[in-house]
Protein backbone atom coordinates (compact mmCIF):
# COMPACT_ATOMS: atom_id res chain seq x y z
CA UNK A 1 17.54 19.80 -11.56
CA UNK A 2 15.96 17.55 -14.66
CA UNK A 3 12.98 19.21 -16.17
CA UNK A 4 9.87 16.74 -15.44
CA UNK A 5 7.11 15.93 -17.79
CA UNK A 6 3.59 16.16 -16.73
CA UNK A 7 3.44 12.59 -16.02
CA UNK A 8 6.75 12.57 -13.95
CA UNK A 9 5.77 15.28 -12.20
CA UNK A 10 2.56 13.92 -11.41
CA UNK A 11 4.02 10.50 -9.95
CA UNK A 12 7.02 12.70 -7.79
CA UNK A 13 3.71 13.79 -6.15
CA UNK A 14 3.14 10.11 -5.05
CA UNK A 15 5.70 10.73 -2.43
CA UNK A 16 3.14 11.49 -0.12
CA UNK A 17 1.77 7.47 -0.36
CA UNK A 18 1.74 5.22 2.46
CA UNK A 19 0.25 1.81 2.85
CA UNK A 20 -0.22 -0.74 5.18
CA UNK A 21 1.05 -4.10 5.44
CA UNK A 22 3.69 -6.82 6.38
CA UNK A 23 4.17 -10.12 7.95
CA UNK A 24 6.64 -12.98 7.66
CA UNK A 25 7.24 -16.65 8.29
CA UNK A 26 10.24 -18.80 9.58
CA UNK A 27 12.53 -19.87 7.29
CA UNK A 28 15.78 -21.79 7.70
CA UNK A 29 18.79 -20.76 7.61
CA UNK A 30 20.77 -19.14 4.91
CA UNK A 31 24.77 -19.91 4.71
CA UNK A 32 27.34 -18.04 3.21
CA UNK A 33 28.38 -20.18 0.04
CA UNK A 34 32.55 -20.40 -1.17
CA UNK A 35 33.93 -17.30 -0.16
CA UNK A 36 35.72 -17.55 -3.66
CA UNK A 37 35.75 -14.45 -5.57
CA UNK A 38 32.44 -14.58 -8.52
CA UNK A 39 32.59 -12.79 -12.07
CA UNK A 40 29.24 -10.66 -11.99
CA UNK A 41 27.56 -10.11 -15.27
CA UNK A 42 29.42 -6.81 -15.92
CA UNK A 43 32.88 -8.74 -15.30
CA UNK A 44 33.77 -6.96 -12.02
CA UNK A 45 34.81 -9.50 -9.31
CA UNK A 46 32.72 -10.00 -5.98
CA UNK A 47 34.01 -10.82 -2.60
CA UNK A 48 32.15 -13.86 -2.11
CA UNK A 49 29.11 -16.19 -3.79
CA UNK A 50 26.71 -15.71 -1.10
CA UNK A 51 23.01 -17.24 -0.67
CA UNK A 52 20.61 -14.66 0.52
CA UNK A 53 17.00 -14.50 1.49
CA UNK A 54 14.46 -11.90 0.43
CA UNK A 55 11.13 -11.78 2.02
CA UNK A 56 7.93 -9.66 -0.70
CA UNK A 57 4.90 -9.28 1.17
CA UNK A 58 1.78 -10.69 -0.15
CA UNK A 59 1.72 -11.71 -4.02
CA UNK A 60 1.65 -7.99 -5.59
CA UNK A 61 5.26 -8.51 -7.62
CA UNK A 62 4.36 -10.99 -10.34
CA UNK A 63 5.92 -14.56 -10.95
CA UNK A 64 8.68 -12.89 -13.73
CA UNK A 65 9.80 -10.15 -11.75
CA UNK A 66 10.80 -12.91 -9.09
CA UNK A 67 12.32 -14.90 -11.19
CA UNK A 68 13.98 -11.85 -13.04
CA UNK A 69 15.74 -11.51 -9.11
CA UNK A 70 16.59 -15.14 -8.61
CA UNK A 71 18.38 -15.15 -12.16
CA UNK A 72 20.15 -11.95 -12.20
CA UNK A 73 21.48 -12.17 -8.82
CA UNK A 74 22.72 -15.36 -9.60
CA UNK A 75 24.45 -14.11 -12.69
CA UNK A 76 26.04 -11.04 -10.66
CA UNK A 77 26.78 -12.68 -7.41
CA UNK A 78 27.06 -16.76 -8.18
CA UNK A 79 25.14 -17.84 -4.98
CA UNK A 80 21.36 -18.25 -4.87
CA UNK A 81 18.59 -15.87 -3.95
CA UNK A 82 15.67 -17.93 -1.98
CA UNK A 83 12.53 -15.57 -2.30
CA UNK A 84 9.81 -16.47 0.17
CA UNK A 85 6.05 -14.72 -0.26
CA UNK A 86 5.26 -13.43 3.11
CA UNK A 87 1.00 -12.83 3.40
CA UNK A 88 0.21 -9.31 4.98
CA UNK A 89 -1.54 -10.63 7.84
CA UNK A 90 0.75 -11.43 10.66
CA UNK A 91 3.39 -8.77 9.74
CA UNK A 92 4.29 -6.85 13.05
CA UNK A 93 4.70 -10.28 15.20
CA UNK A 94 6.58 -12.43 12.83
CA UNK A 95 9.30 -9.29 11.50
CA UNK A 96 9.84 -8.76 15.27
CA UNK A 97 10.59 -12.21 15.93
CA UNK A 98 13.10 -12.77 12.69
CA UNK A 99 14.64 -9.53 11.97
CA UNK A 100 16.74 -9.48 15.06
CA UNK A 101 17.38 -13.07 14.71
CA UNK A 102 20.67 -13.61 12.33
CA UNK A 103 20.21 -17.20 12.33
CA UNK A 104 16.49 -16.82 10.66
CA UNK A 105 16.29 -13.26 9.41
CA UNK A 106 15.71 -12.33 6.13
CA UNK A 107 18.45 -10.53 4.29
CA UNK A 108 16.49 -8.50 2.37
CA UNK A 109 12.90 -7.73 3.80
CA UNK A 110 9.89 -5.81 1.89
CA UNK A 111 7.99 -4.30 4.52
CA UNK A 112 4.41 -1.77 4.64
CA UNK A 113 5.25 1.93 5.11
CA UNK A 114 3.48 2.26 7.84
CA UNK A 115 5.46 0.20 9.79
CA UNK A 116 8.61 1.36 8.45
CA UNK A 117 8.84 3.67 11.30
CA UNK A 118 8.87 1.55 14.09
CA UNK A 119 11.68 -0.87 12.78
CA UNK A 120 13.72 2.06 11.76
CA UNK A 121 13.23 3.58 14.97
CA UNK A 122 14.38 0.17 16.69
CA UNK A 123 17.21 -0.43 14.67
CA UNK A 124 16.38 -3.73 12.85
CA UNK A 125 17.30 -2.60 9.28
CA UNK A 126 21.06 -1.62 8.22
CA UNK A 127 22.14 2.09 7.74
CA UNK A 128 21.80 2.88 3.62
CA UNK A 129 22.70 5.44 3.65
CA UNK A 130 26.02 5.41 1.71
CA UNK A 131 23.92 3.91 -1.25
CA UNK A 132 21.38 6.19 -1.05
CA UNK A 133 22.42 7.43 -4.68
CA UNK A 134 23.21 4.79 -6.60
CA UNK A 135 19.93 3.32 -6.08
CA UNK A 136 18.44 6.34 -7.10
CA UNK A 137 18.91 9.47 -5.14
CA UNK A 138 16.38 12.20 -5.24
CA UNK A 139 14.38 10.46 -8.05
CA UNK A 140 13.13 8.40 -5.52
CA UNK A 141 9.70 8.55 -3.84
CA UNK A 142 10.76 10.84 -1.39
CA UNK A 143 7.47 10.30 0.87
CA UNK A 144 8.37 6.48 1.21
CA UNK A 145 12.55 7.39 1.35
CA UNK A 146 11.07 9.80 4.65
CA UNK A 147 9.08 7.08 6.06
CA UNK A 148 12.37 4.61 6.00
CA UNK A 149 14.63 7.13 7.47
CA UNK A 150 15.39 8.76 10.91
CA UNK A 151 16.23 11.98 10.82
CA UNK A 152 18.87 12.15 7.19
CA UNK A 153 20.12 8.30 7.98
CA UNK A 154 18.36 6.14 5.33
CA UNK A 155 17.46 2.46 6.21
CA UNK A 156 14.67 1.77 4.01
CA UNK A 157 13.84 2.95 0.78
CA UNK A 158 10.76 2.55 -1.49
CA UNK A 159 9.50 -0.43 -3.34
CA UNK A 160 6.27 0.00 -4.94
CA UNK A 161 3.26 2.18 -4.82
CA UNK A 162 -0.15 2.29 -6.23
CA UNK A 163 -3.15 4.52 -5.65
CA UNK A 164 -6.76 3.82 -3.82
CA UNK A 165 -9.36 4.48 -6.52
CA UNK A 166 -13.19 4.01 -6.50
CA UNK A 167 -14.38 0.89 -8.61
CA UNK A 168 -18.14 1.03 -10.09
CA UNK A 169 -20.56 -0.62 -12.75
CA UNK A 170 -21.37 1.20 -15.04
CA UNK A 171 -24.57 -0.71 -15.83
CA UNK A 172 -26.12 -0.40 -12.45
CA UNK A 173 -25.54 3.40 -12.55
CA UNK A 174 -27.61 3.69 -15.62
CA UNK A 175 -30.11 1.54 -14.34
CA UNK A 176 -30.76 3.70 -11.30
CA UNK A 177 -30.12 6.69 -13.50
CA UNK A 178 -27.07 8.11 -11.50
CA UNK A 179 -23.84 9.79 -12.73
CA UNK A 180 -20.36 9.22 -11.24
CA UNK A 181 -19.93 11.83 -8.37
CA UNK A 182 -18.21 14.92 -8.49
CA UNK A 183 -18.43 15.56 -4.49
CA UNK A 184 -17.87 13.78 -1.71
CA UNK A 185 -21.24 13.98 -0.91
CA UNK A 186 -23.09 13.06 -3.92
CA UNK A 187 -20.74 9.82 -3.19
CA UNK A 188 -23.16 9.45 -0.77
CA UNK A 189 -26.26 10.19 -2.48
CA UNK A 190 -25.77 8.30 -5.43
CA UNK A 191 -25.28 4.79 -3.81
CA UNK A 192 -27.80 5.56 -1.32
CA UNK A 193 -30.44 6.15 -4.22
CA UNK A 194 -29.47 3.03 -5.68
CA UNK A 195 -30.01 0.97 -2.48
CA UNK A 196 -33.09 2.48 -2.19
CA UNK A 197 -34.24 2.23 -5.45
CA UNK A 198 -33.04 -2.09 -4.55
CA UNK A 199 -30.72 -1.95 -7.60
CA UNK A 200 -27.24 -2.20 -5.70
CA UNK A 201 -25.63 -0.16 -3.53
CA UNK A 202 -21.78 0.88 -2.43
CA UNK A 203 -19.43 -1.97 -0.41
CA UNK A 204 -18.05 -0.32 2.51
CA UNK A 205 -17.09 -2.05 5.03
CA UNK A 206 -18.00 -1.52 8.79
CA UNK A 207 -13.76 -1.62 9.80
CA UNK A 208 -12.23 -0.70 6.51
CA UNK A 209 -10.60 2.09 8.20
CA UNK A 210 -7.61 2.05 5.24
CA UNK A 211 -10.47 3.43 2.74
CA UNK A 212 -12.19 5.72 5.29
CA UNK A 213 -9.72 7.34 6.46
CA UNK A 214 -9.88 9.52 3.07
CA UNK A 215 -13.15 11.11 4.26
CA UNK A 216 -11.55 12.23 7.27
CA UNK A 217 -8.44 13.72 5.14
CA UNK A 218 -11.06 15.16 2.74
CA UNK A 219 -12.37 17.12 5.34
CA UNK A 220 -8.91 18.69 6.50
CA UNK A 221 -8.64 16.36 9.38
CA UNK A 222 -5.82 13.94 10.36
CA UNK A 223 -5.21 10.75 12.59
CA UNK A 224 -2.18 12.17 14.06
CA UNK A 225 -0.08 15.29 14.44
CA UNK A 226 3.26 15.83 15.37
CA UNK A 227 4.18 18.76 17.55
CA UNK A 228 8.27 18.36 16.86
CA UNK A 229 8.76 15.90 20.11
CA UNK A 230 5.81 13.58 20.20
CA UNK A 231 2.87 12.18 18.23
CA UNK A 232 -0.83 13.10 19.03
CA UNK A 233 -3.48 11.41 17.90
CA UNK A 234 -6.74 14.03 16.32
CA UNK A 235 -9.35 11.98 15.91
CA UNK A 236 -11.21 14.18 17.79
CA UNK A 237 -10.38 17.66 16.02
CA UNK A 238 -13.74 19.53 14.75
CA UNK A 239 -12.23 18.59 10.87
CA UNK A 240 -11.78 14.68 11.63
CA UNK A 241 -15.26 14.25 13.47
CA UNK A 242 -16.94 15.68 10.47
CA UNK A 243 -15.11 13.36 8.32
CA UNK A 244 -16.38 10.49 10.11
CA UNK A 245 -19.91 12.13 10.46
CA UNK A 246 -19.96 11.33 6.19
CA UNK A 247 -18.20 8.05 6.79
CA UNK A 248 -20.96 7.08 8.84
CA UNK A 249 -23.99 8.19 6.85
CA UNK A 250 -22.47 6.51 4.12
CA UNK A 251 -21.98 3.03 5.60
CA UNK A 252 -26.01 3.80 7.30
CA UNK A 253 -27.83 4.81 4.17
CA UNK A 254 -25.61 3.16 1.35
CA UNK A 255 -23.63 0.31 2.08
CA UNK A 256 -24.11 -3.19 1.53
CA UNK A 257 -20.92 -4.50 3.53
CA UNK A 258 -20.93 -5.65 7.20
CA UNK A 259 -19.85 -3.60 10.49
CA UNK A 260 -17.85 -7.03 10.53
CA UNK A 261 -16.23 -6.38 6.85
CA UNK A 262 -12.79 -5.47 6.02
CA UNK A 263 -11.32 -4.34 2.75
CA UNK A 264 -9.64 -7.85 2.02
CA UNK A 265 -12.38 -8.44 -0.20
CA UNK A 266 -13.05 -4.76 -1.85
CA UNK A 267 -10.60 -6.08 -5.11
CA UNK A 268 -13.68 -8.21 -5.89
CA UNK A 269 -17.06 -6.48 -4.38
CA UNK A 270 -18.55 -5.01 -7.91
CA UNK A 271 -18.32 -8.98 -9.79
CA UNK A 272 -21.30 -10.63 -10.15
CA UNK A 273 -22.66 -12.75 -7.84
CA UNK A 274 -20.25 -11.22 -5.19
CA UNK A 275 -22.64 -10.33 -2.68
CA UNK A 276 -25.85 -12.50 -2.22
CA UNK A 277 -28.82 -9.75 -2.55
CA UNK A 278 -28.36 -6.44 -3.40
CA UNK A 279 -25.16 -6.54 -4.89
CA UNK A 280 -22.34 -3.61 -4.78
CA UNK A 281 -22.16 -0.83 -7.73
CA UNK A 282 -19.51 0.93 -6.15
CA UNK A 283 -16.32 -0.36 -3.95
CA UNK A 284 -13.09 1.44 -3.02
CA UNK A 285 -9.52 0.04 -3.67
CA UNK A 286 -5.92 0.17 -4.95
CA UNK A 287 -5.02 0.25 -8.88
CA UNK A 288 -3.65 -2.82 -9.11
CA UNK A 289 -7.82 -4.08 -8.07
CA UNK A 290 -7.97 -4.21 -11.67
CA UNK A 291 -6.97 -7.43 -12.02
CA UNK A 292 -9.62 -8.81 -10.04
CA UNK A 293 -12.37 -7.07 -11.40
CA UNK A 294 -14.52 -7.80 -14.61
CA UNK A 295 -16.15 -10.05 -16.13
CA UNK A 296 -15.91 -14.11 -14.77
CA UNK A 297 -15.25 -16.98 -16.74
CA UNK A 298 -12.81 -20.22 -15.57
CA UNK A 299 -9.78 -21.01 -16.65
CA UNK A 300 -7.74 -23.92 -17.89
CA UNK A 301 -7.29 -25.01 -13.92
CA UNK A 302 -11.32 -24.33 -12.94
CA UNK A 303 -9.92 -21.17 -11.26
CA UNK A 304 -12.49 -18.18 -11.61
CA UNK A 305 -11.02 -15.29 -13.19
CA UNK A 306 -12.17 -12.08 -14.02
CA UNK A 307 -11.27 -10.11 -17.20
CA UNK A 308 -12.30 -6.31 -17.60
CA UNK A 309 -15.00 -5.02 -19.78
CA UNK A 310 -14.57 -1.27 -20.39
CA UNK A 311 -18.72 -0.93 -20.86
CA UNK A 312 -19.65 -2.68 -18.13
CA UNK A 313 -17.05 -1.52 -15.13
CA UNK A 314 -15.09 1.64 -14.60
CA UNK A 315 -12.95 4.23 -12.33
CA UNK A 316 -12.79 6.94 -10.86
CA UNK A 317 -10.91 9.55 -8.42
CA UNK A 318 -12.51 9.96 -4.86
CA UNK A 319 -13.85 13.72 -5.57
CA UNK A 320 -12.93 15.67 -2.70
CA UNK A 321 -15.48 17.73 -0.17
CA UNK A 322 -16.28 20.71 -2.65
CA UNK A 323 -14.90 18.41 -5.87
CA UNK A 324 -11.66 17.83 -7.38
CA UNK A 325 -9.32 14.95 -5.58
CA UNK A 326 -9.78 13.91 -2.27
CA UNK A 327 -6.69 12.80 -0.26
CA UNK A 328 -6.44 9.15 -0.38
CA UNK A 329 -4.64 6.77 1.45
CA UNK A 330 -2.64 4.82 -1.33
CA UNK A 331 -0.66 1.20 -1.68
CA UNK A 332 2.93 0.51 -1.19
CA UNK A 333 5.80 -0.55 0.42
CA UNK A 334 9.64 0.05 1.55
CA UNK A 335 12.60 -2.33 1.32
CA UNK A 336 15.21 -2.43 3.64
CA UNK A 337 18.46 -4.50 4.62
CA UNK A 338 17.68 -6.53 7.90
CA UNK A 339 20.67 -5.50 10.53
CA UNK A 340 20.59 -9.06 11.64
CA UNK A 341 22.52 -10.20 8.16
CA UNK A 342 25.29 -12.58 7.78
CA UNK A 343 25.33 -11.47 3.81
CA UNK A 344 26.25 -8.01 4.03
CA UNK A 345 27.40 -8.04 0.28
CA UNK A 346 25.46 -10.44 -0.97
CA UNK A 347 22.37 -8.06 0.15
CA UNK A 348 23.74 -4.83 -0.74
CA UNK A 349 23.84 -6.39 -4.38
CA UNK A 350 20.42 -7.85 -4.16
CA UNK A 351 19.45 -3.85 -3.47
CA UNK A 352 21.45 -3.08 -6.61
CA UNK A 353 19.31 -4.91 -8.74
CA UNK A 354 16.10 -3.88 -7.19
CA UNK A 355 16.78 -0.17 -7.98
CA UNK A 356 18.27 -0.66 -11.50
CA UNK A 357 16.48 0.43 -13.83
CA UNK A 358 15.68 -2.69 -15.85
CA UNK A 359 13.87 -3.58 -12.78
CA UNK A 360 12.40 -0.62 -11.82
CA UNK A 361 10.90 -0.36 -15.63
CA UNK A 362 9.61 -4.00 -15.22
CA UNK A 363 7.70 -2.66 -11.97
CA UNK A 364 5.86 0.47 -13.72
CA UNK A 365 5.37 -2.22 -16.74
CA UNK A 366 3.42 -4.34 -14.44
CA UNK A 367 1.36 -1.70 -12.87
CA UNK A 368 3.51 -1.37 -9.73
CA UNK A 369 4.30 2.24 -9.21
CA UNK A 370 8.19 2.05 -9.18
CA UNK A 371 10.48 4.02 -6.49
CA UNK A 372 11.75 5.62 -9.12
CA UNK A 373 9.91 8.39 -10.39
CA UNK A 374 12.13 8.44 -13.89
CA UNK A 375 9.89 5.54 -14.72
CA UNK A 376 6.78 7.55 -14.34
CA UNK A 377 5.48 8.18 -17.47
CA UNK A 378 5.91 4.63 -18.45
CA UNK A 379 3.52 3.25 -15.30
CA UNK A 380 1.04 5.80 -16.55
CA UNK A 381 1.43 4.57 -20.14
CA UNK A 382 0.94 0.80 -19.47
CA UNK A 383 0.03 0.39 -15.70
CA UNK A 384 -4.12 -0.01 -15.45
CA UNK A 385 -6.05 3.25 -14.86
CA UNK A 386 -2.60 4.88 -15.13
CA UNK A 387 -3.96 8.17 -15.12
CA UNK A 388 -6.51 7.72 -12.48
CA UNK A 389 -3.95 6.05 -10.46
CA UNK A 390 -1.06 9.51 -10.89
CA UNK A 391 -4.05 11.98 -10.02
CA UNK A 392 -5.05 10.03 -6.78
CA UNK A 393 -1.28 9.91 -5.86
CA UNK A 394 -1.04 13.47 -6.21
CA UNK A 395 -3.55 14.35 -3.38
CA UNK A 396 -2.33 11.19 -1.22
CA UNK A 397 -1.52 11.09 2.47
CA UNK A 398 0.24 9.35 4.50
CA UNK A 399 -0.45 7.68 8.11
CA UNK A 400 1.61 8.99 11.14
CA UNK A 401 5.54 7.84 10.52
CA UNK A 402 5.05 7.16 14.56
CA UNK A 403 7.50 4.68 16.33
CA UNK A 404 4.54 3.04 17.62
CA UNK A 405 2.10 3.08 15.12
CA UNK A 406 2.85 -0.95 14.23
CA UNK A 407 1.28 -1.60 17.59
CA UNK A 408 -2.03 0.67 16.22
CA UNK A 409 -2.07 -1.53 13.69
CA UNK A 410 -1.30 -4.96 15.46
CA UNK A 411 -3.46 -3.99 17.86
CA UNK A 412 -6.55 -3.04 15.22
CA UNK A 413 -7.58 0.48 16.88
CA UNK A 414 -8.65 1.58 14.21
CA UNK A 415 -10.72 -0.87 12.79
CA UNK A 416 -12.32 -1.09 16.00
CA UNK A 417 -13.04 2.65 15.90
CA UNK A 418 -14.67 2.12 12.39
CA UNK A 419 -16.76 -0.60 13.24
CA UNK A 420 -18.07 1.31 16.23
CA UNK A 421 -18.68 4.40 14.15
CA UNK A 422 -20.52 1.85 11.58
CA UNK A 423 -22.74 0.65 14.28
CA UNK A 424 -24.85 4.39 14.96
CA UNK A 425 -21.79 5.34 17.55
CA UNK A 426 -21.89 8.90 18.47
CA UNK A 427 -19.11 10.14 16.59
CA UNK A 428 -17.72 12.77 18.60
CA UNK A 429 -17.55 10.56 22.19
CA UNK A 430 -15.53 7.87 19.97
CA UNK A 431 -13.30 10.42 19.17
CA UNK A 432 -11.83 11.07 22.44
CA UNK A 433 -12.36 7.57 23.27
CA UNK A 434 -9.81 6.34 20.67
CA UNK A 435 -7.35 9.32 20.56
CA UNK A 436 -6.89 7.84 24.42
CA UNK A 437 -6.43 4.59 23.22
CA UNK A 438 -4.02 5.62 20.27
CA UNK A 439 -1.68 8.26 22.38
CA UNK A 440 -1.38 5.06 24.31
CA UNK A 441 0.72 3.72 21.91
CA UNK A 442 1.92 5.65 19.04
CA UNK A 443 5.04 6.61 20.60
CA UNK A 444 6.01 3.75 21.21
């Protein structure tokens, strides 16, 4: 076994991240090119030139790492990779549609972890298992490889991660003469003093469930257990109603979000001029936030952009019920082959150059946590709040790797169970309530 640094070991923790999010589009369809042999860049011979399609969800991997694919693929393989930018939005219903599909499926598809499950389950991504190693083995997130596998056949492994953090100004705290919190409760009582006081106050929004559910986890509760046959859901257990008891008094006495809000607009609640009113000191979300936080100025195209001023804004770890780390429910994603494929090379290769390590080093470089935790120390070296972002990992948790939990999500249980808990709900009856609704569907 290799001896880890610190830092290594630190990110191997961040095998216990999950995050949420997929969704696709139609695109036409991809042909096998010549099926004349290629010269890769190494000078080994491929079967075939084949066009593939690879579908990244949202706009997380940067413009160069694309084009980094598109080029060395067609170096190695001599066809062309089409890469298509999927928003998060409409995963569930749009992979369901065009992964089966081998006319319209993507060859290679990025997909949230917690969804991973239910197209495993189902059968829509190709057995890995035989490359399991060569892409990286055991130095791989093993949180994310579980969440991509059934039982010890792989389909999807990990593609990214990053770590939920909480954002603040430091300028309103020392207006309102508050220190960053070292319990989950203070949390509380230091944006509640600054509302009160009319300074600012925290952004939490009313179904932001992917940020709450860390005050549920804090307090040694869970939104799902598994007994070793089926899934249950324990929102009600005496551990997750207290959780959501300190949810709720902090979205009552300190927030300046909306029962209505979600967390697509936490990456920017702490700029100026965000909110109209009492504006937000304090917001929750990922590492790579960073880049959408600061100071605002526009650019060359009149496009606002915000650049980050270390003595005005800063970072810290969600302290946990009696201090320390709380358990956070962090960023990232799996990658899998579709089944569907006509390109059954073509994509294997495509994997290949995802998991080499020039590319997983330009991942950590760019503030993406990278599958592969050999590249750990480097992400904490350059990626934004590096640190910050390894010691939220370590205490991170993941949601239920449930064949139906896609359908949780599609169906938006638990942002409905948030908002209702953000409206003055009693806590405990919306408990029971929603475990109903949830053991309805998470096993599919």
């Amino acid at each position: 076994m290799k001896k880890m640094t610190r830092g290594i070991a630190a990110f191997a923790a961040a095998s216990a991240v999950v995050l949420a999010g997929c969704s696709s589009s139609e695109g036409e369809t991809d042909e096998t090119t010549s099926p004349d042999a290629t010269n890769t860049a190494g000078g080994e011979a491929t079967a075939a030139a084949q066009d593939v399609k690879l579908w990244l969800m949202g706009t997380d991997t940067p413009d160069e790492l694309i084009q980094y694919l598109k080029d060395t693929y067609a170096a190695d393989n001599g066809g062309t990779l089409t890469v298509e930018q999927i928003g998060w939005g409409d995963a569930i219903s749009s992979l369901t549609t065009s992964l089966p599909d081998s006319a319209n499926t993507p060859d290679v598809t990025e997909v949230g972890n917690t969804q991973a499950a239910t197209f495993t389950t189902v059968g829509a991504f190709m057995d890995i298992t035989d490359m399991y190693e060569e892409l990286g083995g055991d130095d791989l997130l093993q949180g994310f490889v579980e969440a991509g596998s059934v039982g010890d056949t792989v389909y999807a492994l990990p593609y990214y991660f990053g770590s939920r953090m909480v954002w603040y100004r430091k300028d309103l705290y020392a207006e309102g003469g508050v220190d960053v919190p070292t319990t989950l409760a203070e949390v509380t009582e230091v944006n509640a003093s600054l509302k009160e006081q009319e300074i600012a106050g925290a952004y939490v929004p009313g179904q932001d469930w992917r940020d709450g559910i860390s005050w549920i986890f804090a307090n040694g509760g869970d939104i799902a257990t598994f007994d070793g046959s089926q899934w249950a859901s324990a929102l009600s257990s005496d551990e997750s109603v207290e959780g959501m008891k300190q949810w709720q008094e902090l979205f009552t006495t300190a927030s300046v979000a909306s029962v209505t809000d979600d967390d697509s607009s936490a990456y920017q609640a702490i700029n100026d001029d965000f909110l109209p009113g009492l504006p937000a000191a304090t917001t929750m979300a990922p590492n790579w936030a960073f880049w959408s936080l600061g100071d605002l100025s526009e650019n060359d195209e009149g496009e606002q952009v915000a650049t980050w001023n270390d003595e005005t804004f800063g970072a810290y770890v969600l302290p946990g019920v009696d201090g320390g780390v709380a358990p956070v429910f962090a960023g990232g994603s799996n990658i899998g082959i579709s089944a569907a494929t006509q390109n059954v090379e073509g994509a294997k290769q495509l994997m290949q150059i995802i998991f080499s390590d020039d590319y997983q080093l330009m991942l950590a470089e760019n503030g993406l946590g990278p599958a592969n935790t050999t590249f750990g120390e480097t992400y904490a070296e350059v990626a934004a709040m590096g640190d910050l972002s390894l010691q939220a990992a370590e205490s991170a948790k993941l949601t239920p790797a449930a064949p139906g939990w896609a359908s949780i999500e599609e169906q938006q249980i638990l942002e409905q169970y948030f908002a209702a808990v953000a409206e003055g709900g009693d806590v405990a009856s919306l408990a029971v309530e929603y475990d109903e609704k949830i053991n309805s569907l998470i096993n599919g």
